[in-house]
N, C-alpha and C. Protein backbone atom coordinates (compact mmCIF):
# COMPACT_ATOMS: atom_id res chain seq x y z
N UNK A 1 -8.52 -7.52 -7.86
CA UNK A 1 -8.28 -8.37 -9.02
C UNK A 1 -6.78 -8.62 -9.15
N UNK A 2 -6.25 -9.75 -8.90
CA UNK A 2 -5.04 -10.24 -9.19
C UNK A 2 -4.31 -9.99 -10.33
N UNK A 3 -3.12 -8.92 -9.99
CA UNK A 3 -2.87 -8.66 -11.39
C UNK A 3 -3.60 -7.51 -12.09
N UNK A 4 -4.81 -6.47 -11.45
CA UNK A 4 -5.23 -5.78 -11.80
C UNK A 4 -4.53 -3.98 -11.91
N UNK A 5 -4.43 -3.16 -12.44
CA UNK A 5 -3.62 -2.19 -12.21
C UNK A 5 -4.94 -0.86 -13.33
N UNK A 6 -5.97 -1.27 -13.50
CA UNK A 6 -6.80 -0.53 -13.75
C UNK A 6 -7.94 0.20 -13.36
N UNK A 7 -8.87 0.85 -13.07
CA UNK A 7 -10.10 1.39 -12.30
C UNK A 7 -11.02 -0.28 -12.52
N UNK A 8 -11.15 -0.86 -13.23
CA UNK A 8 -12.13 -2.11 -13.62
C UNK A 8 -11.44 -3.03 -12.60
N UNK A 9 -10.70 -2.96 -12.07
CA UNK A 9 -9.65 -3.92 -10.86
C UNK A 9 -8.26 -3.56 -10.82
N UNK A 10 -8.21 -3.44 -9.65
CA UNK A 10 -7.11 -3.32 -8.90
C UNK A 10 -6.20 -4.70 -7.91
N UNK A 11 -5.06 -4.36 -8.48
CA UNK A 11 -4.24 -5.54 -7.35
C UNK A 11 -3.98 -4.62 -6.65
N UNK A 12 -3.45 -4.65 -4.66
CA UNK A 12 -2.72 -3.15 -4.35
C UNK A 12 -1.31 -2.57 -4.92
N UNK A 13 -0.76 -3.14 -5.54
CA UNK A 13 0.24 -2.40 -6.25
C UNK A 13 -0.32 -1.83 -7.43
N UNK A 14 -1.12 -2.38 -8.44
CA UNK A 14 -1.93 -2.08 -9.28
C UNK A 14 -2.33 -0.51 -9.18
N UNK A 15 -3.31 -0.30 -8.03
CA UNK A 15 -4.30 0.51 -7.36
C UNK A 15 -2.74 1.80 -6.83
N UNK A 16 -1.56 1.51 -5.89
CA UNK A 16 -0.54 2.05 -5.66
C UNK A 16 0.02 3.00 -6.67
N UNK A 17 0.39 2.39 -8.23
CA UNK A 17 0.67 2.53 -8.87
C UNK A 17 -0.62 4.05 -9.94
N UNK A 18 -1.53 3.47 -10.00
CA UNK A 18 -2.32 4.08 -10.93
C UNK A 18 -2.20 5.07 -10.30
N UNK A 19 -2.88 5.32 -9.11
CA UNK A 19 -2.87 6.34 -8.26
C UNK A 19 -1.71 7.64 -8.16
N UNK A 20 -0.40 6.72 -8.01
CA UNK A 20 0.64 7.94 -8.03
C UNK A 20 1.00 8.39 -9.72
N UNK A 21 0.42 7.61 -10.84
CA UNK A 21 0.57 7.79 -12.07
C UNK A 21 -0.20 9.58 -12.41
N UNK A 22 -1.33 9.46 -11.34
CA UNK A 22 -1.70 10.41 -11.55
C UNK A 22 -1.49 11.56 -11.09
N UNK A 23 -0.06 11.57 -10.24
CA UNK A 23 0.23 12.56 -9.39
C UNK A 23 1.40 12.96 -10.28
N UNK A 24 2.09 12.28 -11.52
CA UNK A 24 3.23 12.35 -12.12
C UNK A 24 3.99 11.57 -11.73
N UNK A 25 3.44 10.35 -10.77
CA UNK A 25 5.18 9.49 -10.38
C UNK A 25 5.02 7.86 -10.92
N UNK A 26 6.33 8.00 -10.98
CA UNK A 26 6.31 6.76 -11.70
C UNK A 26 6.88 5.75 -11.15
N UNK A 27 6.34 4.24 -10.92
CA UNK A 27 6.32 3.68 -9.54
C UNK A 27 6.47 2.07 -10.68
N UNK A 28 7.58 1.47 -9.84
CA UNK A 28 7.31 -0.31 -10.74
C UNK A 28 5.63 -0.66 -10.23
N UNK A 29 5.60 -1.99 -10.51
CA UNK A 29 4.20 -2.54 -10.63
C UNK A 29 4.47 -3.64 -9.03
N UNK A 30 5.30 -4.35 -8.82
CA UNK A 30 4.98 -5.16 -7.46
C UNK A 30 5.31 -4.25 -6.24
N UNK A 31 4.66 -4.91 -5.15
CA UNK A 31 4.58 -4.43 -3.59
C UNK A 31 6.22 -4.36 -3.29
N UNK A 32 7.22 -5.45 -3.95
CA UNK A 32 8.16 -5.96 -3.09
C UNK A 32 9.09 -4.47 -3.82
N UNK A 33 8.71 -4.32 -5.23
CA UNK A 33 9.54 -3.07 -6.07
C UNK A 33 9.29 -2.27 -6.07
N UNK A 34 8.26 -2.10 -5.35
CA UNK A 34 7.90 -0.60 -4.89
C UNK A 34 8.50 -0.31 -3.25
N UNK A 35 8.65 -0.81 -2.58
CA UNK A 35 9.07 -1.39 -1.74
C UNK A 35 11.10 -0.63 -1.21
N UNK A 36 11.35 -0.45 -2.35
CA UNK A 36 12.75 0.06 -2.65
C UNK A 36 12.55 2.07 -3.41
N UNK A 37 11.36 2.44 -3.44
CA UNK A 37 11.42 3.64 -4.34
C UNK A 37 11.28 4.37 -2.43
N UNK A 38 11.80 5.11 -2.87
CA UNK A 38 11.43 6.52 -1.98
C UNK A 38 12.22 6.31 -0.75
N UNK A 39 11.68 6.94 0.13
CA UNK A 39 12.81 6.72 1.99
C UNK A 39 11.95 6.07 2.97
N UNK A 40 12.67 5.60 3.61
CA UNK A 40 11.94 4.69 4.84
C UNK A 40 11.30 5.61 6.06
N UNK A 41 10.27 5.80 6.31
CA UNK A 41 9.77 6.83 7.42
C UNK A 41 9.53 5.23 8.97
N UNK A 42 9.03 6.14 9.55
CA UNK A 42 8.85 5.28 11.07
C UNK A 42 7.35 5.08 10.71
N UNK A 43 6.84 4.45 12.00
CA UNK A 43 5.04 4.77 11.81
C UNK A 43 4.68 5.56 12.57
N UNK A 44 5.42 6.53 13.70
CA UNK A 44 5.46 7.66 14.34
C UNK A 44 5.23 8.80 13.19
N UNK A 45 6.08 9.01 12.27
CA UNK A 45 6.24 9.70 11.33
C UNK A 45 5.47 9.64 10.00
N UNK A 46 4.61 8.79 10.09
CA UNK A 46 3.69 9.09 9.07
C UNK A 46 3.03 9.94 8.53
N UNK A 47 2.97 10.47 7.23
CA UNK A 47 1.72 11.25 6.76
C UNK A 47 1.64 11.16 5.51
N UNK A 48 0.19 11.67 5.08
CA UNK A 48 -0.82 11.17 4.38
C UNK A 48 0.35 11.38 3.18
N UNK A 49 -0.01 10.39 2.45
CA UNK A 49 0.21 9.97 1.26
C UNK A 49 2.04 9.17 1.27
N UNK A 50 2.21 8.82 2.26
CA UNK A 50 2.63 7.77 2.49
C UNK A 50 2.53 6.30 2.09
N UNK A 51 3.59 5.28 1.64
CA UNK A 51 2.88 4.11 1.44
C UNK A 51 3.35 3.43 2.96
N UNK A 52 2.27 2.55 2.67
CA UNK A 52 2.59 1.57 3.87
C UNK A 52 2.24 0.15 3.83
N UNK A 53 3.66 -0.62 4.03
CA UNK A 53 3.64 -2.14 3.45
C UNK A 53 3.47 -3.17 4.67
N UNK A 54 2.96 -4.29 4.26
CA UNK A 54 2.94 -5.14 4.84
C UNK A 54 3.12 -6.58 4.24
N UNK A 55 3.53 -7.45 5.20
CA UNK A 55 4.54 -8.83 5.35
C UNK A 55 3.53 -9.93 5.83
N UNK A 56 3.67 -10.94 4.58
CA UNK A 56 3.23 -12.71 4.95
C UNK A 56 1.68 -12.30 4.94
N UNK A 57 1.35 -11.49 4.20
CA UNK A 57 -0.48 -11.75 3.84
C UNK A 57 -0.47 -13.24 2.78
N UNK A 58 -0.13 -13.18 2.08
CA UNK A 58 -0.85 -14.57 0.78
C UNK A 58 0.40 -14.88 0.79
N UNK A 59 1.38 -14.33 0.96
CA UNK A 59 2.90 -15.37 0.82
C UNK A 59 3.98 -14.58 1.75
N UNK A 60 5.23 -15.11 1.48
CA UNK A 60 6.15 -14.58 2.67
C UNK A 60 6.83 -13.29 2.43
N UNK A 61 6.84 -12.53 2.96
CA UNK A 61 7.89 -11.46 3.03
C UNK A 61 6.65 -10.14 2.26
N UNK A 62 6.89 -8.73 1.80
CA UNK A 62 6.34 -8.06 1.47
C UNK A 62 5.32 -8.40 0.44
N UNK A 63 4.00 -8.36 0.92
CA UNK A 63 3.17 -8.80 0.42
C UNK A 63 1.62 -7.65 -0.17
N UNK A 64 1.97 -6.94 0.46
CA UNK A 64 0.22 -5.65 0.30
C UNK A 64 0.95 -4.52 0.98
N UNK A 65 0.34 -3.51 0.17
CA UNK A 65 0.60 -2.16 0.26
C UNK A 65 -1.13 -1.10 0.24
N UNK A 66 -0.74 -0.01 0.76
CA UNK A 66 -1.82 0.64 0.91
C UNK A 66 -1.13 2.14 0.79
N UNK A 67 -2.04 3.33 0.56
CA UNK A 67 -1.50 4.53 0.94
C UNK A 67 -1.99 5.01 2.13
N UNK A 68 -1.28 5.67 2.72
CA UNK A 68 -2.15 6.15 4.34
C UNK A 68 -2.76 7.51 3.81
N UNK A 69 -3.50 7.20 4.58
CA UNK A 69 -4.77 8.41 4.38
C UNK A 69 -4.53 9.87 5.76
N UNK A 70 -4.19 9.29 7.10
CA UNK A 70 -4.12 9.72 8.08
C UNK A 70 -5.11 9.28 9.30
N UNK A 71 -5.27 9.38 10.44
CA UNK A 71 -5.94 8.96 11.76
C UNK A 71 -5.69 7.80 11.41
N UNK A 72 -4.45 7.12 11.47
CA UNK A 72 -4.20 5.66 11.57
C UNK A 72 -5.14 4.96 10.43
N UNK A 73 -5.25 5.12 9.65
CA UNK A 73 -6.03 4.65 8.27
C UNK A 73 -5.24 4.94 6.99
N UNK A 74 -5.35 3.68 6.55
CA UNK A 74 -4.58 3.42 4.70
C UNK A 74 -5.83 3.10 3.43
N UNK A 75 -5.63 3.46 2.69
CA UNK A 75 -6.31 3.03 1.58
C UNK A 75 -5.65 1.89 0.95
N UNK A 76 -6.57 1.02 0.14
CA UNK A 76 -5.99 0.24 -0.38
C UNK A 76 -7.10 -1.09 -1.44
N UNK A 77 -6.52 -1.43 -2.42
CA UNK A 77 -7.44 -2.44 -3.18
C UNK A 77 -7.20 -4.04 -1.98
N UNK A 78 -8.59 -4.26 -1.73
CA UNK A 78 -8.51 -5.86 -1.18
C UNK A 78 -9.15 -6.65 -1.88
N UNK A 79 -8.69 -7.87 -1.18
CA UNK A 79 -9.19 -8.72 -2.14
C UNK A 79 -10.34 -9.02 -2.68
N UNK A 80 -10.97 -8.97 -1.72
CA UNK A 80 -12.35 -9.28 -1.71
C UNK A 80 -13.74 -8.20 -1.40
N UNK A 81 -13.20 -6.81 -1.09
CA UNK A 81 -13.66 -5.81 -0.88
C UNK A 81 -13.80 -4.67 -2.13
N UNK A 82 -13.09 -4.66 -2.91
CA UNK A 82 -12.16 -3.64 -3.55
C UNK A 82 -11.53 -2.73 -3.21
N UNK A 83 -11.76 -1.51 -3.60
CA UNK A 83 -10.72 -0.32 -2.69
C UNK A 83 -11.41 -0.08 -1.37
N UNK A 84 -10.41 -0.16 -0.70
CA UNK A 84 -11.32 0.32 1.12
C UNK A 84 -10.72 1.00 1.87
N UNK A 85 -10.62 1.91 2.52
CA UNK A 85 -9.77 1.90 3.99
C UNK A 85 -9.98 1.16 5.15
N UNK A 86 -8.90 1.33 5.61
CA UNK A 86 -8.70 0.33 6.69
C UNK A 86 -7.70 0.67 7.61
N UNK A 87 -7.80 0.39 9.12
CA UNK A 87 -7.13 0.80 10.03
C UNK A 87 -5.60 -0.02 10.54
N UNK A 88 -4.66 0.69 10.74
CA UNK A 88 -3.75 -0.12 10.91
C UNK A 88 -3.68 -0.99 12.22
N UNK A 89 -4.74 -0.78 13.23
CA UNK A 89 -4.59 -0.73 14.23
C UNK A 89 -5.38 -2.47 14.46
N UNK A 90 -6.05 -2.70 13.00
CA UNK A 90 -7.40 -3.90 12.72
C UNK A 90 -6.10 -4.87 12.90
N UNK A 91 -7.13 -5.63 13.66
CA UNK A 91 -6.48 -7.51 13.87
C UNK A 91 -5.89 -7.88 12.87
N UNK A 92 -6.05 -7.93 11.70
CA UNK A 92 -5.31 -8.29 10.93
C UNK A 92 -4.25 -7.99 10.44
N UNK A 93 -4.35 -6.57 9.87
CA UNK A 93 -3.09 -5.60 9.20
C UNK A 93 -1.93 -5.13 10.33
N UNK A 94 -2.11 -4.63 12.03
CA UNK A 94 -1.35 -4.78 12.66
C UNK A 94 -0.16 -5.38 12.90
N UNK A 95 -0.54 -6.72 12.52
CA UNK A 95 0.80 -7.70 13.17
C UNK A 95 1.51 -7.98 11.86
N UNK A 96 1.19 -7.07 10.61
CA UNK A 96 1.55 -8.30 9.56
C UNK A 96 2.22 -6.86 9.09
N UNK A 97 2.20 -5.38 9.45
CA UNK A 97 2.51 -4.04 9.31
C UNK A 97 4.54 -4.27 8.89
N UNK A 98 4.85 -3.57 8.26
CA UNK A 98 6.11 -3.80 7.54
C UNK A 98 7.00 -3.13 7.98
N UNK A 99 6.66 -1.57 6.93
CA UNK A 99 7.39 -0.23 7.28
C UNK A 99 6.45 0.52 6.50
N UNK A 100 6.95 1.38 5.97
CA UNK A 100 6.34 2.41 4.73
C UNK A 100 7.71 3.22 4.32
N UNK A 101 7.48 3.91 3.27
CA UNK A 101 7.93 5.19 2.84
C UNK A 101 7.51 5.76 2.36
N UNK A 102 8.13 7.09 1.94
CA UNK A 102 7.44 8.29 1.65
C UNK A 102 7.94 8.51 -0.15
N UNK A 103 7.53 8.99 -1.08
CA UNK A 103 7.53 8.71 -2.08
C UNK A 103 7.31 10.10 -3.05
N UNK A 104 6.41 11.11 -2.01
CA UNK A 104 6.11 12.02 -2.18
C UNK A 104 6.57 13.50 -1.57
């Protein structure tokens, strides 16, 4: 849900956000401002609970975020799915893969 940041819908920053609300952290609301919190890891260096962003889905530049889960898999609200995991490795999210950081 566009603009969603609740269990009734989620945008992925929305879904990003609630999520680490409940861990105690406190996170802005867009992909691109979240985007700037925490340190830049590699994708060698990943682990779970990691975010991990990606570029030029619905518009240009940082666009969708997910948390990684681990075995090359992120969680995340889609559009049309709702919350799902999904592999980084899928035709789609691959080429469009950003960076991540760690937050936690």
């Amino acid at each position: 849900v566009w603009g969603g940041s609740t269990p009734s819908g989620f945008d992925c920053s929305g879904f990003v956000q609630y999520v680490l609300r409940q861990h105690g952290i406190s996170m802005p609301r867009t992909s691109k401002e979240q985007w700037n919190v925490g340190r830049a890891v590699s994708k060698a260096e990943l682990k779970v609970g990691d975010l991990v962003f990606f570029a030029n889905t619905y518009t240009t530049g940082i666009s969708h975020l997910g948390i990684y889960v681990g075995n090359n898999q992120f969680i995340h609200a889609s559009s049309s799915k709702g919350v799902i995991i999904s592999s980084l490795d899928n035709t789609y999210w691959a080429p469009r893969y950003y960076g991540a950081r760690r937050v936690i």
